[in-house]
Protein backbone atom coordinates (compact mmCIF):
# COMPACT_ATOMS: atom_id res chain seq x y z
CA UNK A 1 116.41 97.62 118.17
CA UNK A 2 113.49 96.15 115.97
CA UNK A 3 109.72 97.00 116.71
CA UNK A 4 107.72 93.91 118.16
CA UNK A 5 104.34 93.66 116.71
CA UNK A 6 101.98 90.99 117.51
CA UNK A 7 100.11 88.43 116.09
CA UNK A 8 97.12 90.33 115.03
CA UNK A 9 98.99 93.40 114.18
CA UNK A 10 101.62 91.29 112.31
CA UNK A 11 98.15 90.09 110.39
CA UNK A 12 96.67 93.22 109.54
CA UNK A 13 99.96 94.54 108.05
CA UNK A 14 100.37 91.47 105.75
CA UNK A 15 97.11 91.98 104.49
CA UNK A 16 97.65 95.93 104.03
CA UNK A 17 101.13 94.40 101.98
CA UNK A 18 99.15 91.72 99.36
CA UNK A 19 98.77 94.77 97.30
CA UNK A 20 101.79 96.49 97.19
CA UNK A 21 104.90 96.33 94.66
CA UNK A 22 108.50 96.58 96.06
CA UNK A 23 109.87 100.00 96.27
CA UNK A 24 113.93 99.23 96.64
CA UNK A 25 115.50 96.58 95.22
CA UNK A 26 118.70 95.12 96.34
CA UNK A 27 121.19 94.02 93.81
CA UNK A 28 124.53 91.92 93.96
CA UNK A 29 126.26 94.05 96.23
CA UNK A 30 124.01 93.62 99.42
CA UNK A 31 122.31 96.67 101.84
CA UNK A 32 125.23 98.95 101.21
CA UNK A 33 124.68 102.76 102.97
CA UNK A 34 122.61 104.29 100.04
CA UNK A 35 120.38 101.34 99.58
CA UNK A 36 119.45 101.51 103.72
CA UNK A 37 119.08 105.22 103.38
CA UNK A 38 116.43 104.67 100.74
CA UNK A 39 114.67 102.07 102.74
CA UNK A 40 114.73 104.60 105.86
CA UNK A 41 113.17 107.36 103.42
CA UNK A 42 110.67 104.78 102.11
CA UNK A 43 109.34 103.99 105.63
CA UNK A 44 109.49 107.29 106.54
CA UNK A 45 106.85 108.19 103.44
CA UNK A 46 104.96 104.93 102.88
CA UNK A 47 105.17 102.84 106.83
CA UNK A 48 105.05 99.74 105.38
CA UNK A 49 106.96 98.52 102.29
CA UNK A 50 108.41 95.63 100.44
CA UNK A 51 112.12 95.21 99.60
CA UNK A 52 113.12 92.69 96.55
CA UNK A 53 116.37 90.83 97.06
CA UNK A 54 118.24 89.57 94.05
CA UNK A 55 120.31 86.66 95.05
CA UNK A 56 119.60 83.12 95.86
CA UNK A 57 120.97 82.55 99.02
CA UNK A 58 117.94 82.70 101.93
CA UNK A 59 120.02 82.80 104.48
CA UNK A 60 122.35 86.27 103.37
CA UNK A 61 118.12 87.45 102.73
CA UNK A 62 117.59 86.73 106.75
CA UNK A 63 120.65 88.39 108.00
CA UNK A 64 120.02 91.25 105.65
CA UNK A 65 116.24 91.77 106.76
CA UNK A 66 117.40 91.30 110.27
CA UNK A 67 120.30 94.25 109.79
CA UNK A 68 117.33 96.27 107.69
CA UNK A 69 115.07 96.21 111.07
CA UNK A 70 117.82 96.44 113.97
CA UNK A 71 119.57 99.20 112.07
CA UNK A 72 115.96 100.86 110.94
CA UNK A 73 113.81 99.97 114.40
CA UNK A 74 111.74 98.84 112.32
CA UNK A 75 109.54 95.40 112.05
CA UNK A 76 109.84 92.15 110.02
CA UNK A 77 106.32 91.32 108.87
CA UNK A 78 106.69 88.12 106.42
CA UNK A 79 109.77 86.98 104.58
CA UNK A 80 108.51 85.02 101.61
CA UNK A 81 111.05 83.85 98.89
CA UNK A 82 112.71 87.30 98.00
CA UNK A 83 110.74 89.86 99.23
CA UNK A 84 110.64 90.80 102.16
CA UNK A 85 107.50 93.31 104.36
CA UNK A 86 109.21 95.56 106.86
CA UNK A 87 106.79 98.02 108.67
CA UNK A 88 107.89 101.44 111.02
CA UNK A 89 105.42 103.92 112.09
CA UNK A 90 105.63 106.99 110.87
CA UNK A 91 106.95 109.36 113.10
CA UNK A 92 104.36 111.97 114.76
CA UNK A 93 104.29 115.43 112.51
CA UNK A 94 104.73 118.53 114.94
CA UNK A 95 100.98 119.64 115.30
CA UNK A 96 100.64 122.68 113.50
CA UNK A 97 98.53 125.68 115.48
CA UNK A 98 95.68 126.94 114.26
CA UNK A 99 94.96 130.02 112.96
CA UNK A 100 92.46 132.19 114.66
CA UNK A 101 89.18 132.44 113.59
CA UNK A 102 88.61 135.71 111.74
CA UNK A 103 86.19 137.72 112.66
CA UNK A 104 83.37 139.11 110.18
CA UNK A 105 82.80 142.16 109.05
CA UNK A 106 79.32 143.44 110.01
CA UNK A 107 76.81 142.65 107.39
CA UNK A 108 75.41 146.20 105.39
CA UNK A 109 71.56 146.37 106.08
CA UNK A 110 69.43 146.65 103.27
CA UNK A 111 67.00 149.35 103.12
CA UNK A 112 63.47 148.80 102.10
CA UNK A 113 62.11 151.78 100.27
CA UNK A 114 58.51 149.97 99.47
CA UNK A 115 56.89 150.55 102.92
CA UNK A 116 57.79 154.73 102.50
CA UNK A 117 54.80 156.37 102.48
């Protein structure tokens, strides 16, 4: 099941995307097993990426960003000619504890000699 963003979300994201350069590619032989577990580890590091698709056929580029985001849970953000902006949160990182505080050593007092009479 894909992740429903809305409008202003949806906004944001395409404007976090302008910038970026595709990180997986997609050849002739379509989103075979290894090319959808490198978009998987791609969200996982980056969130939001773009995929290029070589081919010329837009609607084989709709089914496969639909399969990328059902399979994924992930989110369509914009389908423009071949690229395509698919966004997942990254999953929440097991909080780490934290260490205790160390205690100081007691500081050595310094002796004045100059007041000795």
């Amino acid at each position: 099941m894909s992740l429903q963003l809305s409008p202003v979300e949806r906004r944001a994201l395409k404007a976090r995307a302008h910038a970026l350069e595709p990180t997986v590619l997609i050849g002739s032989g379509g989103l075979t097993p290894a090319v959808a577990g490198e978009i998987d580890r791609s969200l996982t590091a980056h969130e939001l990426i773009k995929v290029r698709i070589l081919g010329d056929d837009r609607d084989a580029r709709e089914d496969i960003l639909k399969r990328i985001c059902d399979d994924l849970g992930a989110s369509p953000v914009q389908h423009i000619g071949k690229i395509l902006v698919v966004y997942r949160p990254k999953p929440e990182a097991p909080a780490k504890p934290k260490p205790k505080a160390k205690r100081k050593a007691p500081r050595a007092l310094k002796r004045s000699f100059q007041n000795r009479a």
